[in-house]
Protein backbone atom coordinates (compact mmCIF):
# COMPACT_ATOMS: atom_id res chain seq x y z
CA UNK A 1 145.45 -41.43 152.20
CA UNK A 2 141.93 -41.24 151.11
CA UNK A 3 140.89 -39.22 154.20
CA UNK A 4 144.14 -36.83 153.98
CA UNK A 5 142.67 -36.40 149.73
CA UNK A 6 139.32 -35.97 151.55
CA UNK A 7 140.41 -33.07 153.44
CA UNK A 8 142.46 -31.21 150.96
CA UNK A 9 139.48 -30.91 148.52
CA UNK A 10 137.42 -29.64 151.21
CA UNK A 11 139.96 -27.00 152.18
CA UNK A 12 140.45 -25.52 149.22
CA UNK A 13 136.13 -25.72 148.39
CA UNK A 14 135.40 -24.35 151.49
CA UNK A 15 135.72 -21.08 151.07
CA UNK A 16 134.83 -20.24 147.39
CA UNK A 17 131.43 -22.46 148.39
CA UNK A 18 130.99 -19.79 151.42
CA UNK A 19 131.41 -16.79 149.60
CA UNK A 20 128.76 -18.96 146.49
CA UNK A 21 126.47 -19.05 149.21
CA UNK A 22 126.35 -15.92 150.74
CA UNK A 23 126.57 -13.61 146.99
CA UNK A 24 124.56 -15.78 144.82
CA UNK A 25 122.18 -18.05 146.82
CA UNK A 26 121.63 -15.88 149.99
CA UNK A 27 120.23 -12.66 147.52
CA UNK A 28 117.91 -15.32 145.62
CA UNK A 29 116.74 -16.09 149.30
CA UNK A 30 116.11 -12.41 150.09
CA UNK A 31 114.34 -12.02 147.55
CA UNK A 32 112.35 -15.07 147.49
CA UNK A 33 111.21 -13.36 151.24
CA UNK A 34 110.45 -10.09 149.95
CA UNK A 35 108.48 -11.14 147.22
CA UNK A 36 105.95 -11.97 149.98
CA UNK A 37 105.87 -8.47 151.39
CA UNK A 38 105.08 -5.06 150.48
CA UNK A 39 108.66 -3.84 151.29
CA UNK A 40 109.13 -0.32 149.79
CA UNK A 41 112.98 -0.64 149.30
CA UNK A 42 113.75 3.73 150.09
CA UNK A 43 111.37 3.76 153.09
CA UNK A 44 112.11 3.21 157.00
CA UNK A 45 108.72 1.37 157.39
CA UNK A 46 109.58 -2.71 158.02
CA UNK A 47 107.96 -4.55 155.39
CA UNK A 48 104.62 -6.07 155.98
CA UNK A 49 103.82 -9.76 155.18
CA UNK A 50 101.22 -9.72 152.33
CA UNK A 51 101.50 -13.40 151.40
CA UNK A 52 100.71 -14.47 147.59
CA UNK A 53 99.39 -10.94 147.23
CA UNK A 54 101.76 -9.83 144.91
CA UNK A 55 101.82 -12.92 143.27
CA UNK A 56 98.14 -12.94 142.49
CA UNK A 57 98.47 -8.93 141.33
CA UNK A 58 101.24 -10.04 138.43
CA UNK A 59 98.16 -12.23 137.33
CA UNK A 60 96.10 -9.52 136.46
CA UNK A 61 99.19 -6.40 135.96
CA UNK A 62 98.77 -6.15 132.22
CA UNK A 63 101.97 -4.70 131.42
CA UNK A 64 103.70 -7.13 132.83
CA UNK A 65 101.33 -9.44 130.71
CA UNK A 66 102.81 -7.09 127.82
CA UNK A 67 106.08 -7.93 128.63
CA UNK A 68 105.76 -11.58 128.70
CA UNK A 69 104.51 -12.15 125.16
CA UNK A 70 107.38 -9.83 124.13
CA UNK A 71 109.87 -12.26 126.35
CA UNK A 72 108.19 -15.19 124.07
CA UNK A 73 108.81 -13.42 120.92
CA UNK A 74 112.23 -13.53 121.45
CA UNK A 75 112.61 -16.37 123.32
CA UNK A 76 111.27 -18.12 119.84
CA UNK A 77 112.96 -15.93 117.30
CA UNK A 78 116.37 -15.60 118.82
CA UNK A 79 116.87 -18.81 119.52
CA UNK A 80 115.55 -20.80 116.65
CA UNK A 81 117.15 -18.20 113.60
CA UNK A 82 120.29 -17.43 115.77
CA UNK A 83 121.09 -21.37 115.36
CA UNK A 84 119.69 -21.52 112.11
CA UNK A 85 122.38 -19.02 110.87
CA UNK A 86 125.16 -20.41 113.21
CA UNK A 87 124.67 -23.90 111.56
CA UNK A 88 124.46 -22.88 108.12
CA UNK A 89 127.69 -20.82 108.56
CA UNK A 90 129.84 -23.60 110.37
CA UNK A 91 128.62 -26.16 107.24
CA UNK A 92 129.81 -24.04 105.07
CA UNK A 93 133.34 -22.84 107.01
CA UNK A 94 133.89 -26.63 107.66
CA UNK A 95 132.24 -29.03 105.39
CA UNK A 96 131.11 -27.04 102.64
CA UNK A 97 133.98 -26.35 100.35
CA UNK A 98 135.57 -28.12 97.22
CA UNK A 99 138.75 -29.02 98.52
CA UNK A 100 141.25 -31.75 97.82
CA UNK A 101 139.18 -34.48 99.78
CA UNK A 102 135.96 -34.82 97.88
CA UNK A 103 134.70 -31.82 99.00
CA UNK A 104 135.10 -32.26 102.46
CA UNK A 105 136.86 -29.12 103.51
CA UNK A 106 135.35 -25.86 104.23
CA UNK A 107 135.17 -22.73 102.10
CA UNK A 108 138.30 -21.00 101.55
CA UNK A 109 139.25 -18.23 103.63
CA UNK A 110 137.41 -20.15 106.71
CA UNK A 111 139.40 -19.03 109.42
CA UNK A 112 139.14 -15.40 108.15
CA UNK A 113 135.40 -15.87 108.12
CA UNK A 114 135.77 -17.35 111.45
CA UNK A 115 137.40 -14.21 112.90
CA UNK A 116 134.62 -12.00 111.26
CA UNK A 117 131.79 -13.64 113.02
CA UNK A 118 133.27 -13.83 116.02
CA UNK A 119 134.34 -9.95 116.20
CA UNK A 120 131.32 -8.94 118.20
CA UNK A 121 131.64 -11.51 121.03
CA UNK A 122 134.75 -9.36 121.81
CA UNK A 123 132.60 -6.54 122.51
CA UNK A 124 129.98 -5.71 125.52
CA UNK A 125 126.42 -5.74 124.98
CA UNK A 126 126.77 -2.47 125.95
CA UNK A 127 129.18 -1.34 123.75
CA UNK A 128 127.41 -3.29 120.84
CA UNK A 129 123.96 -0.67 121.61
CA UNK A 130 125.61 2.18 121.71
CA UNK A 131 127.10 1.18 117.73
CA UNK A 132 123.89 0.30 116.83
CA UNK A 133 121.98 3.41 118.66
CA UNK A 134 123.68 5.63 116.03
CA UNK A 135 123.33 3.19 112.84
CA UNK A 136 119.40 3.01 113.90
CA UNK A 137 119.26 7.20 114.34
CA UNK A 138 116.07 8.32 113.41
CA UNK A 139 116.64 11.94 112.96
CA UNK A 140 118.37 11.26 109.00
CA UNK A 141 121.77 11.08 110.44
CA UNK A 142 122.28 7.19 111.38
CA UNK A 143 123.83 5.48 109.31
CA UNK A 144 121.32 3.63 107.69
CA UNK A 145 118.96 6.41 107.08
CA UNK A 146 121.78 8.56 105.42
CA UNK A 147 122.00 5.68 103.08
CA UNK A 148 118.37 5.31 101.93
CA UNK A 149 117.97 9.42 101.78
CA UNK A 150 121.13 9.25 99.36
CA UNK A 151 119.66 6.81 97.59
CA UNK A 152 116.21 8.39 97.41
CA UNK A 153 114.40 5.41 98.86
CA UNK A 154 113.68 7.83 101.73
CA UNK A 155 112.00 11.46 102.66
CA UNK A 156 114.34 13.34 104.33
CA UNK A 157 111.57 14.74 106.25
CA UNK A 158 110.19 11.33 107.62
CA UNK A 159 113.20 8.92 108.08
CA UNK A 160 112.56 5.40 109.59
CA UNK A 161 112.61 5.88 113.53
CA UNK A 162 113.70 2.06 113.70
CA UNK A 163 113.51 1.48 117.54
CA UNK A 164 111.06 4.18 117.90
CA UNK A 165 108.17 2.53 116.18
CA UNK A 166 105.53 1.04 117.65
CA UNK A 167 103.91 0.26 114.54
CA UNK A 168 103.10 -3.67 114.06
CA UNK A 169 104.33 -5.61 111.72
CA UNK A 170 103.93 -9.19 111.15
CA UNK A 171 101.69 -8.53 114.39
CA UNK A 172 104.55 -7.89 116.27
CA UNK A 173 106.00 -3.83 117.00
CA UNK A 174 108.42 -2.90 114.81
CA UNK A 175 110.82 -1.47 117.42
CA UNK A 176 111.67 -5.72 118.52
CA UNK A 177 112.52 -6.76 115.34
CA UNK A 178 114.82 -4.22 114.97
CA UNK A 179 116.15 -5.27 118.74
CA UNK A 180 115.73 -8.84 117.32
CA UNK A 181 118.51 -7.91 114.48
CA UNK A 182 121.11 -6.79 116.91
CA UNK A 183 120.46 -9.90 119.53
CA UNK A 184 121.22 -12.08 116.36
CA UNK A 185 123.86 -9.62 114.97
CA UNK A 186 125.54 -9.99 117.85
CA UNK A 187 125.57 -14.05 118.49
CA UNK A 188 125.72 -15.63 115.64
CA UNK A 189 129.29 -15.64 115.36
CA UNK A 190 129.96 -17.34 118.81
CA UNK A 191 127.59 -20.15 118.13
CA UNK A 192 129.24 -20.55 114.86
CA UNK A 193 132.81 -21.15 116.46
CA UNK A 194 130.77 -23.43 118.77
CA UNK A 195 128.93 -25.28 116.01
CA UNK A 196 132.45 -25.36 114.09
CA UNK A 197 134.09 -27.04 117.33
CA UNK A 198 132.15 -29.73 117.35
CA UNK A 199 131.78 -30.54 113.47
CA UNK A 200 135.80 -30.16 113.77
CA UNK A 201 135.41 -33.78 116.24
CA UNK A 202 133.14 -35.18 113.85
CA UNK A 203 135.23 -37.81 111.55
CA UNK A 204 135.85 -36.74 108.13
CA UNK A 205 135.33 -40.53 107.31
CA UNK A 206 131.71 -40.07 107.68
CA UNK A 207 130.96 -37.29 105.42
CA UNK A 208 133.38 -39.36 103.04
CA UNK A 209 131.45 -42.11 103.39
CA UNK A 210 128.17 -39.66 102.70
CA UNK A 211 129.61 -38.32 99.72
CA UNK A 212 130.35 -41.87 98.18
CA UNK A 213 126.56 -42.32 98.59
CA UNK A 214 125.58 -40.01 96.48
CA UNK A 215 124.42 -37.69 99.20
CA UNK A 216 124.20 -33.78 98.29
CA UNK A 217 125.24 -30.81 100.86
CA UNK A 218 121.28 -30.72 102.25
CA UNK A 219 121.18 -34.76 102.53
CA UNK A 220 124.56 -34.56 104.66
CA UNK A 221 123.38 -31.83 106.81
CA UNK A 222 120.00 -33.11 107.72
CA UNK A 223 121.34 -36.89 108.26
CA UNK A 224 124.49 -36.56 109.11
CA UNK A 225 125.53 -33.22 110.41
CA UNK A 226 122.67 -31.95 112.32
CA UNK A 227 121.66 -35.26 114.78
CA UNK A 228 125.74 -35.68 115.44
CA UNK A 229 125.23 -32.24 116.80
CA UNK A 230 122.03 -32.73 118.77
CA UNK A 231 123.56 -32.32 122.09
CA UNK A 232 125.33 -29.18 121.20
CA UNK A 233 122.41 -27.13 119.34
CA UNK A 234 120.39 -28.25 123.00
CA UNK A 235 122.98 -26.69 124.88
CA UNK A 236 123.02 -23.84 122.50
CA UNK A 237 118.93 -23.30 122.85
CA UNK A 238 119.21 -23.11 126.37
CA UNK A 239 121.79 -20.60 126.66
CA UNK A 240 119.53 -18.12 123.99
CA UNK A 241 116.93 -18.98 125.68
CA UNK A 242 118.61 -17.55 129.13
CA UNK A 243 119.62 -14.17 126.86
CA UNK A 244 115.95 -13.59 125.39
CA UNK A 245 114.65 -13.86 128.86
CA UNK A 246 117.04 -11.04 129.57
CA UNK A 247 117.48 -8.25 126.31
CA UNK A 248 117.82 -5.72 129.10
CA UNK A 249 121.01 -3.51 127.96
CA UNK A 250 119.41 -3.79 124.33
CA UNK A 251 115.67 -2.08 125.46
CA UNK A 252 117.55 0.45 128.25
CA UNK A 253 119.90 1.46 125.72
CA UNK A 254 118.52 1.50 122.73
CA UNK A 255 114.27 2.56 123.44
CA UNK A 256 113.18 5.54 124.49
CA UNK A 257 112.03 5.46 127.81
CA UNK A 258 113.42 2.44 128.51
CA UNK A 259 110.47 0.23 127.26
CA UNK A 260 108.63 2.66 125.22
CA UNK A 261 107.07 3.69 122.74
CA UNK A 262 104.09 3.65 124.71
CA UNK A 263 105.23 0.21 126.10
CA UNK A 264 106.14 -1.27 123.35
CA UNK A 265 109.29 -2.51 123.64
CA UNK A 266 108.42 -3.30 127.74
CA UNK A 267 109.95 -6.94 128.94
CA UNK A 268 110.37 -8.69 131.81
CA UNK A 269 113.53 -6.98 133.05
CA UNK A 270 112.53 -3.61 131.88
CA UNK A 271 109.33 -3.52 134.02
CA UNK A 272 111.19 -5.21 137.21
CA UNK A 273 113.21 -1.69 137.12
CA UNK A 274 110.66 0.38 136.78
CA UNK A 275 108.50 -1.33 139.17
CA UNK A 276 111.10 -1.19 141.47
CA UNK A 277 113.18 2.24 141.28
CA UNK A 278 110.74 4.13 139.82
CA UNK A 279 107.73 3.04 141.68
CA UNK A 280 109.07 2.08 144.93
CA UNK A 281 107.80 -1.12 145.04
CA UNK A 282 110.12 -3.45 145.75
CA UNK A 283 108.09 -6.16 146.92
CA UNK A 284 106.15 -6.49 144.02
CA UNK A 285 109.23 -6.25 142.25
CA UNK A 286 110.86 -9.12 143.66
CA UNK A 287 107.50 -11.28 142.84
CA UNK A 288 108.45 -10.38 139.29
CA UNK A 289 112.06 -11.28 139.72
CA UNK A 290 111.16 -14.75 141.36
CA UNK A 291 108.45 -15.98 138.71
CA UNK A 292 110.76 -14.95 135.97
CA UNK A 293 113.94 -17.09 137.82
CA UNK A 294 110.86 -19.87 137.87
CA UNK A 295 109.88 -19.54 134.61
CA UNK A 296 113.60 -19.54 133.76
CA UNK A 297 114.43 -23.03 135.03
CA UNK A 298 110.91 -24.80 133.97
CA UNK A 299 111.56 -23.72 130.40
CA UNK A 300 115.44 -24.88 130.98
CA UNK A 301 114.19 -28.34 132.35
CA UNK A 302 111.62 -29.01 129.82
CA UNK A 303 114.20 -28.08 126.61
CA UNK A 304 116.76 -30.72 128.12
CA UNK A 305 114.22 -33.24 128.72
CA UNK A 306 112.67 -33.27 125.32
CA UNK A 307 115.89 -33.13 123.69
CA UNK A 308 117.74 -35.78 125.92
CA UNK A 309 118.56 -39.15 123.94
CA UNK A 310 121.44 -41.80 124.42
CA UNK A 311 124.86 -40.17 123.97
CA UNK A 312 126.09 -40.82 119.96
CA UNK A 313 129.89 -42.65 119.92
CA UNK A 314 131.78 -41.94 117.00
């Protein structure tokens, strides 16, 4: 019986693991080879072995250096404020109100809320810069800048150009946090539902017990709330962390250029492209793709293993 079990499972595994194989894991292969040639990608020429060459030249390329500190901007800002605002939102739709049970219960209208939030997880990325393309116009007709120029805050003649300034501020160009405002815009809501999940598992006897105290809203958050949802929020930083390693559909769309002003708005995936179907060089573009798919797992590792702890029963 066990063998005959055995062999079912297998049959039915079989082929989805074949077709796994050769459409995910054999084109991470290929490129894992290339990355070690000089393959031109449009040319008849066979690729010729150059070793860590290209490896070595991302060392000292500095706009892909460029692009990496703008991949660590907002692999610290969307993560750590996209959470911020999730958790704050799902206290409040679930724990936050004044209901019948000692304030247990969340706000009212929750599930209203909940819809809300969650609107632009029905939408594409895609679709989602486009919207936001003509909100951010910087020619006085977006939305935005028709607003401030009818309220006199701005001169017609020199609207804000949003994600066409390369300006600093904070240190940082102007044209990411303004990509950094979509990229929360536009997950905040599904963490929320997340977040709201698993405070919905959490027993209502322990905030009770919280409340009977004498512990306030912040108290119950900190203690209680936030380190029964430790596993969750790490599962929740990885995932952002995957999407601020990417931002791709946000810069192509929404920059001119696809990276500019002048660079500005240049990250990892953004420079792959160009390197690769603009410049020809595949090779070198393939390096890029494999230290980033590195880089990707390392920083995946380390957040589990510094946030991995003995499982919580309640």
């Amino acid at each position: 019986m066990r063998h005959g079990k055995a062999r079912f499972v297998t049959g039915f595994l079989a082929i989805p693991v074949i077709l796994y194989l050769y459409y995910v894991i054999w084109p991470f292969a290929q490129a894992a080879g290339y990355s070690f040639t000089d393959w031109g990608g449009y040319s008849d020429r066979p690729p010729g072995f150059v070793g860590l060459g290209n490896y070595s030249r991302l060392v000292k390329d500095e706009l892909f250096q460029t692009a990496f500190w703008h991949n660590v901007f907002f692999l610290i800002t969307v993560p750590l404020l996209t959470i911020a605002l999730a958790l704050f939102f799902a206290f409040l739709l679930n724990v936050g109100g004044r209901g019948n049970r000692a304030g247990v219960q969340g706000v009212w209208g929750s599930c209203l809320y909940k819809v809300i939030f969650f609107f632009p997880q029905v939408l594409s990325l895609v679709v989602i810069a486009v919207m936001w393309q003509q909100i951010y116009r910087g020619d006085g007709q977006g939305l935005i800048n028709n607003l401030l120029i009818k309220l006199g805050i701005v001169d017609p003649q020199n609207p804000v150009t949003f994600t066409a300034d390369p300006q600093p501020f904070l240190g940082i160009p102007a044209v990411l946090w303004w990509l950094l405002l979509i990229a929360i815009w536009g997950g905040v809501g599904f963490y929320m539902v997340l977040f709201s999940a698993a405070m919905q598992s959490i027993p209502k006897d322990i905030f009770e017990a919280a409340l009977l105290d004498g512990a306030g809203p912040i108290h119950t958050f900190f203690r209680v709330t936030l380190p029964l949802l430790r596993d969750t929020v790490s599962v929740a930083w990885v995932y952002l962390g995957f999407i601020a390693l990417d931002m791709y559909a946000l810069v192509y769309v929404m920059t001119p250029s696809q990276g500019g002003p002048n660079h500005t708005s240049e990250i990892f995936a953004s420079v792959l492209n160009f390197t690769a179907f603009s410049k020809g060089e595949f090779g070198y573009a393939c390096a890029m793709g494999v230290a980033l798919a590195v880089f990707a797992l390392l920083l995946a590792a380390v957040q589990l293993r510094i946030t991995r702890r003995e499982r919580i029963e309640f």
